[in-house]
N, C-alpha and C. Protein backbone atom coordinates (compact mmCIF):
# COMPACT_ATOMS: atom_id res chain seq x y z
N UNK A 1 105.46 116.73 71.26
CA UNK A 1 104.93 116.39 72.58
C UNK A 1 105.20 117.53 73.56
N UNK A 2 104.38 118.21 74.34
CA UNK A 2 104.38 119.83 74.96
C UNK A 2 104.56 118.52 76.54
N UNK A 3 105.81 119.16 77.14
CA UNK A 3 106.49 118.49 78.16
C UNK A 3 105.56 119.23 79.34
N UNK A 4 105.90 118.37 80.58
CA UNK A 4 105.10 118.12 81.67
C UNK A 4 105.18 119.54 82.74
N UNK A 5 104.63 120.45 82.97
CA UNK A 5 104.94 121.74 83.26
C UNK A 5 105.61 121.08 84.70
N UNK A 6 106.40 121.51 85.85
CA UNK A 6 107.38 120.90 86.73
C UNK A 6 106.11 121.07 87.95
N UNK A 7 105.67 120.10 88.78
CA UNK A 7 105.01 119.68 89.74
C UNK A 7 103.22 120.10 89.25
N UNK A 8 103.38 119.61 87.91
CA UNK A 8 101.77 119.60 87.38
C UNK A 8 101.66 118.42 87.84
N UNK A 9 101.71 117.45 88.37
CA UNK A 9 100.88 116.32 88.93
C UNK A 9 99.85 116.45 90.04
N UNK A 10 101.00 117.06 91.30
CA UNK A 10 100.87 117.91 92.65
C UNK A 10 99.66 119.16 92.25
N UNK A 11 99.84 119.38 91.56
CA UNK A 11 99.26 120.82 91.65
C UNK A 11 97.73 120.37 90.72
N UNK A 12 97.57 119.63 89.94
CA UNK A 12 96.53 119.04 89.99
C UNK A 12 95.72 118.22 90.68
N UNK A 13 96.61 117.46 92.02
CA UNK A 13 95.83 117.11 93.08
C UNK A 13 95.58 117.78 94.05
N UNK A 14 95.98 119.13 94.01
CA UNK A 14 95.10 120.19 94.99
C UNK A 14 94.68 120.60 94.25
N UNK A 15 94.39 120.58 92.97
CA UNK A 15 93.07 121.33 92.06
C UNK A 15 91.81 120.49 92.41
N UNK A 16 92.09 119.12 92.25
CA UNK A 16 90.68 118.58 92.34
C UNK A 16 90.39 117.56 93.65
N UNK A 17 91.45 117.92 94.65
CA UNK A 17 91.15 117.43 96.03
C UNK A 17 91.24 118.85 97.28
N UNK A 18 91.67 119.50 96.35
CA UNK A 18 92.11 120.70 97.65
C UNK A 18 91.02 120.88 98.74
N UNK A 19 89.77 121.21 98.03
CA UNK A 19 88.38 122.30 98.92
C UNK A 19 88.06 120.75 99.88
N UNK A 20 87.98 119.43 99.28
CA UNK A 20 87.52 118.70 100.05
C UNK A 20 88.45 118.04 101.12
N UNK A 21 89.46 118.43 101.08
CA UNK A 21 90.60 118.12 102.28
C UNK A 21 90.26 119.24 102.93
N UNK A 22 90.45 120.22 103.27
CA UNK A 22 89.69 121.41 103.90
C UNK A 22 87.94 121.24 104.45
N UNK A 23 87.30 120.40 103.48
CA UNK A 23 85.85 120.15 104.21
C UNK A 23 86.17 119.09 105.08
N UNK A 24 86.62 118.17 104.79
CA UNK A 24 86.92 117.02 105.30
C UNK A 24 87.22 116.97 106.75
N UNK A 25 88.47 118.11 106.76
CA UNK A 25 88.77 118.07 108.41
C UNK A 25 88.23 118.13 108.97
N UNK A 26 87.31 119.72 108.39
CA UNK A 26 86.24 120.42 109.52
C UNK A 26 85.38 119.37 109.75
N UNK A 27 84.38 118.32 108.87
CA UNK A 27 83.89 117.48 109.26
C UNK A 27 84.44 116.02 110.23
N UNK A 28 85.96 115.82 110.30
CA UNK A 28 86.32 115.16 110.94
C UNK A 28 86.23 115.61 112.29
N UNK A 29 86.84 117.13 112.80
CA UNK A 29 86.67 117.40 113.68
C UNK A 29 85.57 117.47 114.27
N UNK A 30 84.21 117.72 113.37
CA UNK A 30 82.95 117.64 114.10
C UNK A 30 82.65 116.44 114.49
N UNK A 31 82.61 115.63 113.97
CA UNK A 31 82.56 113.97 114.12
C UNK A 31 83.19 113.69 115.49
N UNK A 32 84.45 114.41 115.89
CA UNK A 32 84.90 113.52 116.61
C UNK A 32 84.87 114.78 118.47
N UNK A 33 84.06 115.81 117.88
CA UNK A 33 83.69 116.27 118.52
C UNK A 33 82.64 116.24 119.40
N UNK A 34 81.70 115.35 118.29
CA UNK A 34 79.97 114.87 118.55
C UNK A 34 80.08 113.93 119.04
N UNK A 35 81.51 112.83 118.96
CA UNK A 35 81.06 111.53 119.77
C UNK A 35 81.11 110.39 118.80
N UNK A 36 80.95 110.99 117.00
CA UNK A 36 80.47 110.46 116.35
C UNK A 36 82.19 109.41 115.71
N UNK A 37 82.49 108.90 116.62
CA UNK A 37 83.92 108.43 116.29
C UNK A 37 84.26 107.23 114.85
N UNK A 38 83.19 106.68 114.78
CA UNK A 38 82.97 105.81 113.81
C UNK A 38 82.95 106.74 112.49
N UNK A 39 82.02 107.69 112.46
CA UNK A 39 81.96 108.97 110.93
C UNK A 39 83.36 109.42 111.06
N UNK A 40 83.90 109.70 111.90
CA UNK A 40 85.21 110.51 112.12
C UNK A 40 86.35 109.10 111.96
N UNK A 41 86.56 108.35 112.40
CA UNK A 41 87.53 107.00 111.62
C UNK A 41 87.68 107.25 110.10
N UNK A 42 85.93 106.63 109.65
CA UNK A 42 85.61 106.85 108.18
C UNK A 42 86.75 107.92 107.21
N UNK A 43 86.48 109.41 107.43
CA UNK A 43 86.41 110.22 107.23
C UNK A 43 88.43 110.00 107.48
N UNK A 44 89.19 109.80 108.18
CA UNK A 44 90.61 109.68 108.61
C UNK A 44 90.72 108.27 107.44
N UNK A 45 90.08 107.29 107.03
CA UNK A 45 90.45 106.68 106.30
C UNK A 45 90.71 107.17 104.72
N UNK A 46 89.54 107.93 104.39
CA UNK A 46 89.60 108.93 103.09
C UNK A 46 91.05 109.93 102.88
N UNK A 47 91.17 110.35 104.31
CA UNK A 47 92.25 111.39 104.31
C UNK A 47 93.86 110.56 104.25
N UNK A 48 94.10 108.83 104.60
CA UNK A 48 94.77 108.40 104.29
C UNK A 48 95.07 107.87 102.28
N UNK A 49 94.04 107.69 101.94
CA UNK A 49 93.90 106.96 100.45
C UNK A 49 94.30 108.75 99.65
N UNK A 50 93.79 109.59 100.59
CA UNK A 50 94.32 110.60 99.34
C UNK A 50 95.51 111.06 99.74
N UNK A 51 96.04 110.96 100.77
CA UNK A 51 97.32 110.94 101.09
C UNK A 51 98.29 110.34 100.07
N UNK A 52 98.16 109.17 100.19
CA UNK A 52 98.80 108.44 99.52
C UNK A 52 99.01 109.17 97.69
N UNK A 53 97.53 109.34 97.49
CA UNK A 53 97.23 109.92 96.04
C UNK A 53 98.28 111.18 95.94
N UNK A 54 98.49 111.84 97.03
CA UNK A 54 99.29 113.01 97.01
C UNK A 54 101.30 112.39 96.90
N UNK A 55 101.37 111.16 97.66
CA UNK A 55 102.51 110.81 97.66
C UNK A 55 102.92 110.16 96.05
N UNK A 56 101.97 109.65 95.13
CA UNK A 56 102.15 109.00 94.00
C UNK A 56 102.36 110.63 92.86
N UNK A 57 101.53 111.41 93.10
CA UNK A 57 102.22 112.76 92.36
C UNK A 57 103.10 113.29 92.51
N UNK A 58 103.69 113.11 94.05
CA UNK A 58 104.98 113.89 94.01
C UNK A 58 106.14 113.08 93.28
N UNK A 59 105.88 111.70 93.50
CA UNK A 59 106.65 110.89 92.83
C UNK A 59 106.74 110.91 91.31
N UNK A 60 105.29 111.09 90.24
CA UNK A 60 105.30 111.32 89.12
C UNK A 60 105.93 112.49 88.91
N UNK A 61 105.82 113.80 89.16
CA UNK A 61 106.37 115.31 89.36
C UNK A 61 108.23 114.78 89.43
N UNK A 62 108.12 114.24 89.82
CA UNK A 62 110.02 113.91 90.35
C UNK A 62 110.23 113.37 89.07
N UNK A 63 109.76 112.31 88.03
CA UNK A 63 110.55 111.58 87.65
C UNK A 63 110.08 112.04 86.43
N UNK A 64 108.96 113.56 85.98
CA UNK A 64 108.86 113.53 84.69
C UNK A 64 109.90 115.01 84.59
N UNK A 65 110.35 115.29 85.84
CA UNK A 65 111.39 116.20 86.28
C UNK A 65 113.05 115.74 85.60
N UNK A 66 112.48 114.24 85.46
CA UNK A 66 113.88 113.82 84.65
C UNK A 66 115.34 112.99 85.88
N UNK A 67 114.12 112.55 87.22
CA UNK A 67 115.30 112.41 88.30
C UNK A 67 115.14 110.60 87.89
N UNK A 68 116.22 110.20 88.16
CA UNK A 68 116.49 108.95 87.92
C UNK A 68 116.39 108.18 89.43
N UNK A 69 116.40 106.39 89.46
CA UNK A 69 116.01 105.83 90.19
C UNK A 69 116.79 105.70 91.17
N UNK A 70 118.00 106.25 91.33
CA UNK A 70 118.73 106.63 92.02
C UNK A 70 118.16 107.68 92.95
N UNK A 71 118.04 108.47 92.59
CA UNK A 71 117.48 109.98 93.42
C UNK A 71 116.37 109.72 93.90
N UNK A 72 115.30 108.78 92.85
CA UNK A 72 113.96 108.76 93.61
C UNK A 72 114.03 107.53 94.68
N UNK A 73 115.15 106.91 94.87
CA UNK A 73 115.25 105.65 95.85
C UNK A 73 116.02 106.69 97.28
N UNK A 74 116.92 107.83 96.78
CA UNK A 74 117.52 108.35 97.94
C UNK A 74 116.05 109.42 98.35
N UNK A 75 115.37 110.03 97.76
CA UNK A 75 114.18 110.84 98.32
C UNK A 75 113.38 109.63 99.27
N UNK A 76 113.07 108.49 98.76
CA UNK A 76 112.28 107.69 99.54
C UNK A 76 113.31 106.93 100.04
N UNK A 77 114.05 107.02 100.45
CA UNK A 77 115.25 106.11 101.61
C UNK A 77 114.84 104.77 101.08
N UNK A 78 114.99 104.27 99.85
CA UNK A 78 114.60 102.57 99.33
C UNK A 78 116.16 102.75 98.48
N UNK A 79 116.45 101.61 98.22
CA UNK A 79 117.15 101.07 97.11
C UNK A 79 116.49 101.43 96.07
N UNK A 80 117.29 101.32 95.09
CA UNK A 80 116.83 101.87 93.52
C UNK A 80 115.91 100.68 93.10
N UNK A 81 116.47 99.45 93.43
CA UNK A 81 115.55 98.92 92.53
C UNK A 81 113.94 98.58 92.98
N UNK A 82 113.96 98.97 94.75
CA UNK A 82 112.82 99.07 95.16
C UNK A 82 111.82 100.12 94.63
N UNK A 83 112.53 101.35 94.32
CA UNK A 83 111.98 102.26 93.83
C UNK A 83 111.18 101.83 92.60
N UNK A 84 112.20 101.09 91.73
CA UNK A 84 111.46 100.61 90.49
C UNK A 84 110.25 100.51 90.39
N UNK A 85 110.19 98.90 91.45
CA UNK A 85 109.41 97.70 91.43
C UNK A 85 108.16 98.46 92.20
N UNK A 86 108.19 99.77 92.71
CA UNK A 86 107.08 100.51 93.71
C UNK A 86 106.43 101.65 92.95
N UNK A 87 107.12 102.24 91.98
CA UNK A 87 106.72 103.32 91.28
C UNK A 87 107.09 102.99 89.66
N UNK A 88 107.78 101.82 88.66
CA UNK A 88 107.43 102.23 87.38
C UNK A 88 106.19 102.78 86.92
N UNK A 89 105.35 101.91 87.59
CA UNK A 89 103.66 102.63 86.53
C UNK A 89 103.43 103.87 86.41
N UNK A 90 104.30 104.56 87.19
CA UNK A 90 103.92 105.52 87.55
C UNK A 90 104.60 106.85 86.30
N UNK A 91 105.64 105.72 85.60
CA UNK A 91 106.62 106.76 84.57
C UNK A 91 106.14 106.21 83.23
N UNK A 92 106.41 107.10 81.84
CA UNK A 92 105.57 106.19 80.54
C UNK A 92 107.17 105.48 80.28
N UNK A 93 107.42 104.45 79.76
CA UNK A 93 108.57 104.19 78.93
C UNK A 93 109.24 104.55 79.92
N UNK A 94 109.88 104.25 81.30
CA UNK A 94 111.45 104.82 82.17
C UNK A 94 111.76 102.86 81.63
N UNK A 95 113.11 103.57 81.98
CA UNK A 95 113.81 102.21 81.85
C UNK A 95 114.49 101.84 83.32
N UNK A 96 114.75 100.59 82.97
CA UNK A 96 114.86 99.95 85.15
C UNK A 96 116.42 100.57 85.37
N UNK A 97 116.93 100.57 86.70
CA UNK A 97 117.82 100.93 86.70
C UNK A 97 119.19 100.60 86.38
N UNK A 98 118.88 99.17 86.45
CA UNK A 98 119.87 98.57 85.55
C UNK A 98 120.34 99.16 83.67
N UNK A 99 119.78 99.37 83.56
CA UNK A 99 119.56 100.42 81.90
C UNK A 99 119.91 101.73 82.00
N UNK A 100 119.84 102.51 83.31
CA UNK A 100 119.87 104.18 83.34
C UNK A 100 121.29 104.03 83.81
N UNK A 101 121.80 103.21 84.58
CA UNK A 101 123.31 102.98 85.30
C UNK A 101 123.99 102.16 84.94
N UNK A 102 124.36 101.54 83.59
CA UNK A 102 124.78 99.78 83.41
C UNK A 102 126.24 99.84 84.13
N UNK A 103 126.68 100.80 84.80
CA UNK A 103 127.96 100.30 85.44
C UNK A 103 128.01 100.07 86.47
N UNK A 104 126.65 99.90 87.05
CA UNK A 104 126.64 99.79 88.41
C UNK A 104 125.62 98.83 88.63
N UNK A 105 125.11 97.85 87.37
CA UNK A 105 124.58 97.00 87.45
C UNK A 105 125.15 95.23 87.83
N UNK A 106 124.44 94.25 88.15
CA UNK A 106 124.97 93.16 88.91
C UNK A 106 123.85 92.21 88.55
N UNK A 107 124.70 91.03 88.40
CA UNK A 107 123.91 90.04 88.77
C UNK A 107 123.41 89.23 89.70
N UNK A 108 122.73 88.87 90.42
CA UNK A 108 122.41 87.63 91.44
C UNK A 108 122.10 86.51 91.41
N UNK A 109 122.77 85.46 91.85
CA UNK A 109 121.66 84.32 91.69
C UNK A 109 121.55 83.75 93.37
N UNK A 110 120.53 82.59 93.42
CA UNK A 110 120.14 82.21 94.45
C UNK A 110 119.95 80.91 95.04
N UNK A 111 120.35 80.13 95.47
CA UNK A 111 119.99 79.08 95.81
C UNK A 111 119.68 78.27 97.17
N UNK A 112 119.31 77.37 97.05
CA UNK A 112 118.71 76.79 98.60
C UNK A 112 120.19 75.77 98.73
N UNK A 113 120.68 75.96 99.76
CA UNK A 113 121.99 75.28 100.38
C UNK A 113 121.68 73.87 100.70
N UNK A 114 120.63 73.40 100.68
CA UNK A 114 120.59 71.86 100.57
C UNK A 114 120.54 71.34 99.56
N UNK A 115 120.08 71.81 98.30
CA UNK A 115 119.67 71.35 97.02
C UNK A 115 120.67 72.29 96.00
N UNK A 116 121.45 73.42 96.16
CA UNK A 116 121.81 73.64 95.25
C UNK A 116 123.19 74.20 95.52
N UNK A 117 124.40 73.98 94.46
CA UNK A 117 125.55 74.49 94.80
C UNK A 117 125.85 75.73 94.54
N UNK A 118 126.91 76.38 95.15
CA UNK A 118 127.45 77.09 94.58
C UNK A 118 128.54 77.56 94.52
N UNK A 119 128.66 77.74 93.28
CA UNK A 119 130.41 77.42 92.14
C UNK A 119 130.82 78.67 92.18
N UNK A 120 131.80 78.93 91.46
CA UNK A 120 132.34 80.33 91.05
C UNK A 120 131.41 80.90 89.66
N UNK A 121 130.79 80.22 89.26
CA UNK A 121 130.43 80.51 87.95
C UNK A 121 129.46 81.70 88.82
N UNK A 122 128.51 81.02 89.63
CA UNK A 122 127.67 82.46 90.11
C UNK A 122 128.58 83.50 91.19
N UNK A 123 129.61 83.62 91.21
CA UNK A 123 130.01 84.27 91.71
C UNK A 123 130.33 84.71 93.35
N UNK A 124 130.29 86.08 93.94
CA UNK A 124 130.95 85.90 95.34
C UNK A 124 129.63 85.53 96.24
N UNK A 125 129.86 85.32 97.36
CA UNK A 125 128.65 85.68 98.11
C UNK A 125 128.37 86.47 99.00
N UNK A 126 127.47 86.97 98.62
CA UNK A 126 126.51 88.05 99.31
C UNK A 126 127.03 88.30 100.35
N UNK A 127 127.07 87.08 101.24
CA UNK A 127 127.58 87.23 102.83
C UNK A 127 129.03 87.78 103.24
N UNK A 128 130.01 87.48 101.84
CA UNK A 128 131.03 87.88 102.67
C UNK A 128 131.37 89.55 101.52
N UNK A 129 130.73 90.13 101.09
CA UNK A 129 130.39 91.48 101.14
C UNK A 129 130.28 92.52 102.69
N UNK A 130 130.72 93.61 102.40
CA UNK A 130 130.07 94.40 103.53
C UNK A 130 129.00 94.38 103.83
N UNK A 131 128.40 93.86 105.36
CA UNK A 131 127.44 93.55 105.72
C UNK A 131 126.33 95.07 105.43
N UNK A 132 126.81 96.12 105.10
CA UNK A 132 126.36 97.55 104.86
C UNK A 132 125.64 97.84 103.63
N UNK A 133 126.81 96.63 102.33
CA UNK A 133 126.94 96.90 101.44
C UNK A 133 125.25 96.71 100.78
N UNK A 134 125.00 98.10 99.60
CA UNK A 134 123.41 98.48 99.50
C UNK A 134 122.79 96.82 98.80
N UNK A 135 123.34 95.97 98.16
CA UNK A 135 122.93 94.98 97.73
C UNK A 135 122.29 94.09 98.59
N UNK A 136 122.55 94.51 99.95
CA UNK A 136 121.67 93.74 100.97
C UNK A 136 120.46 94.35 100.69
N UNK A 137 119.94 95.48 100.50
CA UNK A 137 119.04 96.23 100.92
C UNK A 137 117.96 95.86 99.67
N UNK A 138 118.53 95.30 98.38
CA UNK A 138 118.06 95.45 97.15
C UNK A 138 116.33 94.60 97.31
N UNK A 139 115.40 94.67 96.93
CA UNK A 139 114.23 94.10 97.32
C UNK A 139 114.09 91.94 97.05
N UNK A 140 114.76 92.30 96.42
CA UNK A 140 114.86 90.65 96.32
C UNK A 140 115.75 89.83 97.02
N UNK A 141 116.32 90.33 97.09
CA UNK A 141 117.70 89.75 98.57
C UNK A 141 116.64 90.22 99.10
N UNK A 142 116.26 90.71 99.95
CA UNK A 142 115.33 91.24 101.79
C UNK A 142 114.20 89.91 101.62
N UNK A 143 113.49 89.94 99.97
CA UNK A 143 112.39 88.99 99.95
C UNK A 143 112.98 87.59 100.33
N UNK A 144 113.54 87.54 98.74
CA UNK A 144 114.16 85.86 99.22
C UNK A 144 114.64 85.13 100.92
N UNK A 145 115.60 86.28 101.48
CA UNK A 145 115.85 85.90 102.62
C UNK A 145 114.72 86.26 103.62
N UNK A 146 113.94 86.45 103.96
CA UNK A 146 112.79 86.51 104.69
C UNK A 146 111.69 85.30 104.36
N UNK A 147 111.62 84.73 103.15
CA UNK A 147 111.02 83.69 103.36
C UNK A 147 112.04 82.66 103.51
N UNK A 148 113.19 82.72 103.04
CA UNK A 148 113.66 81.33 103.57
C UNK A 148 113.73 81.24 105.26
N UNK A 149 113.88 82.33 105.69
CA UNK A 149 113.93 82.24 107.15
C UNK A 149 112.85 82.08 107.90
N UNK A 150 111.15 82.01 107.08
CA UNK A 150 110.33 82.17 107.25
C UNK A 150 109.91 80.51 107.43
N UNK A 151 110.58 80.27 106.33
CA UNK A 151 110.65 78.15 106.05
C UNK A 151 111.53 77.78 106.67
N UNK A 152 112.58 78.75 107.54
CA UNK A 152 113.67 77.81 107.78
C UNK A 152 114.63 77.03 107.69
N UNK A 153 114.65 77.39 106.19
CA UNK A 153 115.55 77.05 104.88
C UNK A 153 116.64 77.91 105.03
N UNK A 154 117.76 77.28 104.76
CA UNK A 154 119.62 77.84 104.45
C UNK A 154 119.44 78.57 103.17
N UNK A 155 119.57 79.45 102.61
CA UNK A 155 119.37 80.37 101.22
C UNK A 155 121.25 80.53 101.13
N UNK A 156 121.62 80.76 99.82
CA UNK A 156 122.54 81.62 99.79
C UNK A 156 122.63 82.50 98.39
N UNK A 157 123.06 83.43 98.02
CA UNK A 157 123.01 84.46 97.25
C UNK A 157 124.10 85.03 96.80
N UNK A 158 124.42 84.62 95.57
CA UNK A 158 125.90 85.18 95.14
C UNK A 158 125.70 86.07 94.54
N UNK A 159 126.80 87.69 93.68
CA UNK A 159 126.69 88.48 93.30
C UNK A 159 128.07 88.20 92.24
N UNK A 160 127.75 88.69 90.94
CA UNK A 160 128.73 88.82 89.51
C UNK A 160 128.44 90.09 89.16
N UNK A 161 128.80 90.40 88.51
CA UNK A 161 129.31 91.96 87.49
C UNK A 161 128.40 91.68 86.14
N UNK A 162 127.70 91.63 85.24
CA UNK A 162 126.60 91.07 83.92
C UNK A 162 127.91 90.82 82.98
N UNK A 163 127.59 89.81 82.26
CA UNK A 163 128.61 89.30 81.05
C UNK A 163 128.22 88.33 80.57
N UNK A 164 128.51 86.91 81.30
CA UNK A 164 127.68 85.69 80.83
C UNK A 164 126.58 85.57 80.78
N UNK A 165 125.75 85.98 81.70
CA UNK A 165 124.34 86.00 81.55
C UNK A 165 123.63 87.33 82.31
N UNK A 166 122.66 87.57 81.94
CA UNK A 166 121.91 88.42 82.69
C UNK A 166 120.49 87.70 83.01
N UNK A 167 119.58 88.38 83.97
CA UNK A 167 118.66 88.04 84.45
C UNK A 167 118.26 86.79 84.22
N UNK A 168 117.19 86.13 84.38
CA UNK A 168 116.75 84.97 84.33
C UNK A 168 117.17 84.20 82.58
N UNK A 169 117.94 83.96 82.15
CA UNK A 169 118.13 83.34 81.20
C UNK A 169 119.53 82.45 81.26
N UNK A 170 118.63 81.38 80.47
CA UNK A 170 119.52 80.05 80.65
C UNK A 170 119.71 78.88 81.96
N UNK A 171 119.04 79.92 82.97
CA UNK A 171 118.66 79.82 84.53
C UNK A 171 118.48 78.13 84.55
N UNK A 172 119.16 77.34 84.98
CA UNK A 172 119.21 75.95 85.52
C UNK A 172 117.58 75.77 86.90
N UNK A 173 117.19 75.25 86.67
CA UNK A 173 116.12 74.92 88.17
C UNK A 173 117.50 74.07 88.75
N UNK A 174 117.77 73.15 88.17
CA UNK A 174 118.65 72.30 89.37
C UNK A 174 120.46 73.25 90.00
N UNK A 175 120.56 73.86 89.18
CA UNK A 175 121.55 75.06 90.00
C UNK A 175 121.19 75.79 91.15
N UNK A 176 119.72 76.60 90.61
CA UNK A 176 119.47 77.59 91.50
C UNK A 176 118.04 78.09 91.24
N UNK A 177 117.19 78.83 92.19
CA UNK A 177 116.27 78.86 92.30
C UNK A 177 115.96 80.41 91.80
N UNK A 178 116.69 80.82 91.58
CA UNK A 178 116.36 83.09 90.88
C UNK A 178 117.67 83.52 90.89
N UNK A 179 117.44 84.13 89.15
CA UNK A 179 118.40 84.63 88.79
C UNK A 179 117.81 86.32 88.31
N UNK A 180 118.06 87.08 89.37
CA UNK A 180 117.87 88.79 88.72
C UNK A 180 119.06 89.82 88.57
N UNK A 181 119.26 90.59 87.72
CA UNK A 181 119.59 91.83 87.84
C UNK A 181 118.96 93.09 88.37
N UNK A 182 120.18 93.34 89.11
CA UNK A 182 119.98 94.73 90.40
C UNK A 182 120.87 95.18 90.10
N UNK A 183 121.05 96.26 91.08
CA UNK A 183 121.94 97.20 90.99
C UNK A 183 123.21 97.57 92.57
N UNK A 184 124.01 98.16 92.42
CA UNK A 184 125.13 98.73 93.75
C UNK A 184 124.49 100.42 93.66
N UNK A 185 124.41 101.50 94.70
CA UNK A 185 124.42 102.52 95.06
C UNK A 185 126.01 103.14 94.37
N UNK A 186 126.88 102.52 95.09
CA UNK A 186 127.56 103.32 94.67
C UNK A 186 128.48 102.38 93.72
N UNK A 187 130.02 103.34 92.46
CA UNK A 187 131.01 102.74 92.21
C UNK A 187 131.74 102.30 92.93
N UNK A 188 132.27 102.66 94.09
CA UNK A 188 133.07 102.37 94.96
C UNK A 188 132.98 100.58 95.32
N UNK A 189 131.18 100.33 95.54
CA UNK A 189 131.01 99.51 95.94
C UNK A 189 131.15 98.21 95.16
N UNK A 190 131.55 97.97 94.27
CA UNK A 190 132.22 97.35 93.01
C UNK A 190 133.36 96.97 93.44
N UNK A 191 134.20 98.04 93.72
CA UNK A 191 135.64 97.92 93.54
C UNK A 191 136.21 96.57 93.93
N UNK A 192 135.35 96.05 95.39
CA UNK A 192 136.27 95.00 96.33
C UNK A 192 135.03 93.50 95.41
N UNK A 193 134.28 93.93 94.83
CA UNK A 193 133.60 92.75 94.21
C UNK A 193 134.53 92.31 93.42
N UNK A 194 135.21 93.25 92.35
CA UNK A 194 135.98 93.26 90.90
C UNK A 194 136.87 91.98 91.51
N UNK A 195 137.73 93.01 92.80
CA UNK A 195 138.70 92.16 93.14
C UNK A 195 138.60 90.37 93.47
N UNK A 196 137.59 90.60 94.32
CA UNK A 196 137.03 88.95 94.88
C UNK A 196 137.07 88.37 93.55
N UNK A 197 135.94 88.56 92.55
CA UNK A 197 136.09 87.91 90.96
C UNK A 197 137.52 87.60 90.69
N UNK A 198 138.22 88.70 90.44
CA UNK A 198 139.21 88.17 89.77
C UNK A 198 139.89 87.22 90.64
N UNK A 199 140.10 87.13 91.82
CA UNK A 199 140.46 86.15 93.01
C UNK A 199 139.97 84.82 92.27
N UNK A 200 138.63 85.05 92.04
CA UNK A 200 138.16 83.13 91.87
C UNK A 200 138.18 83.09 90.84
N UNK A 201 139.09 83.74 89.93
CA UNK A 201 139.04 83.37 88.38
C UNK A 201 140.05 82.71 88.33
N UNK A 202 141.07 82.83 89.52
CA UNK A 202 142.48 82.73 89.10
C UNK A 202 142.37 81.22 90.28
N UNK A 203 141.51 80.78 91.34
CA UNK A 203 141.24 79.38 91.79
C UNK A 203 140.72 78.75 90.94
N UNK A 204 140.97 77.21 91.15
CA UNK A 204 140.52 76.37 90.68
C UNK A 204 139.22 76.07 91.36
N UNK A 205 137.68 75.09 90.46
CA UNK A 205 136.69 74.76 91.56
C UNK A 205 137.34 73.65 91.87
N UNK A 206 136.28 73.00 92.95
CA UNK A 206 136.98 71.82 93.71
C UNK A 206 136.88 70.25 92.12
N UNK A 207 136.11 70.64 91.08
CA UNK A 207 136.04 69.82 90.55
C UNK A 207 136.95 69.30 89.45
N UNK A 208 137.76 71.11 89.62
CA UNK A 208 139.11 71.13 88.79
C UNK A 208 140.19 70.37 89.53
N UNK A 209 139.91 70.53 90.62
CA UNK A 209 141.13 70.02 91.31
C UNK A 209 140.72 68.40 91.71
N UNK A 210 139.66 67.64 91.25
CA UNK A 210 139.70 66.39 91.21
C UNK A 210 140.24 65.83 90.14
N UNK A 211 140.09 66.37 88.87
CA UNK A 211 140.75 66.26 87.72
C UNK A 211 142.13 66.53 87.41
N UNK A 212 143.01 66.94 88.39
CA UNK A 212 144.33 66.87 88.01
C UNK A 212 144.72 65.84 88.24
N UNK A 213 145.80 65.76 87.70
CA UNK A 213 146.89 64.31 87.79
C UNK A 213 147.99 64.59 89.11
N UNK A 214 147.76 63.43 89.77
CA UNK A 214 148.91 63.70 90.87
C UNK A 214 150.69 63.68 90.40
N UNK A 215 151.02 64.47 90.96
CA UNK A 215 152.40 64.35 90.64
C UNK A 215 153.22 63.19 91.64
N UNK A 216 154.33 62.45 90.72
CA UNK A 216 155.18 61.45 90.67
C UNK A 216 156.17 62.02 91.52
């Protein structure tokens, strides 16, 4: 397989858009010179769609460059896994970032606070993380909580380390409503999760503590 020469994507979209981005203007500017503001809109709408066409090569160029979803989430100021979910098609075979980083991968789950609990089994919550911390930023936390706030619904969102389960499997409807794997930016940002875990490994739930025997 003869590998991807480094910004052959780019450089094939000024091969076969170049001369007409160059006609284009000049005709925009005439357009909007003549009065003709409607041809000249037109003409600014074309120059956006290939815009864009130019932003999806630089992105292919980056990642057959060998940069991971990390780098292409810090070039586009997104979370990694936004990056994913915005540009895989764009790579043959990349794997999500959960797969390129597994130590910095996480679980989530989710539930609606009227209908569903939550135990230690799903782990800490979201909320009492650093309000900074990149797992806010991750695209499914921003989604989920934007429509519940959208319904007006209580959401809450816990975060685990992968072991018992990963992504949607085994997933209860009456527990919780989405279970994905994402990812943390950094190791660091682990560290005070590890700790919280091991914190509620070492509590009892409240259902343990209905089940003890009172002492005499």
């Amino acid at each position: 397989m003869t590998p991807t020469r480094t910004g052959a994507h780019t450089a094939t979209f000024r091969e076969q858009y170049g001369s007409w981005l160059t006609d284009g203007l000049t005709a925009t500017t005439q357009a909007a010179t003549a009065g003709d503001f409607k041809q000249a809109v037109t003409l600014t709408g074309r120059f956006a769609a290939a815009a864009q066409h130019l932003h999806h090569s630089v992105v292919r160029d980056a990642l057959a460059a060998g940069l991971d979803w990390w780098q292409i989430g810090e070039l586009l100021t997104v979370h990694p896994q936004a990056a994913f979910d915005a540009y895989a098609n764009l790579a043959d075979a990349t794997r999500t970032p959960a797969q390129q980083r597994p130590h910095l991968a996480v679980v989530c789950t989710a539930g609606l606070a009227a209908e569903h609990d939550m135990d230690t089994e799903h782990g800490i919550d979201l909320d009492d993380l650093d309000p900074q911390h990149s797992l806010t930023t991750d695209p499914t936390v921003v989604q989920l909580r934007a429509a519940a706030q959208l319904l007006g619904d209580d959401i809450w969102i816990a975060v685990k380390l992968p072991g018992e389960y990963d992504g949607d499997d085994d997933l209860d409807d009456e527990a919780a409503i989405r279970r994905w794997t994402t990812v943390a930016l950094y190791p660091d940002e682990l560290g005070w999760l590890r700790e919280a875990l091991a914190l509620n490994a070492e509590e009892p739930d409240d259902d343990e503590d209905e089940d003890l025997e009172p002492l005499l």
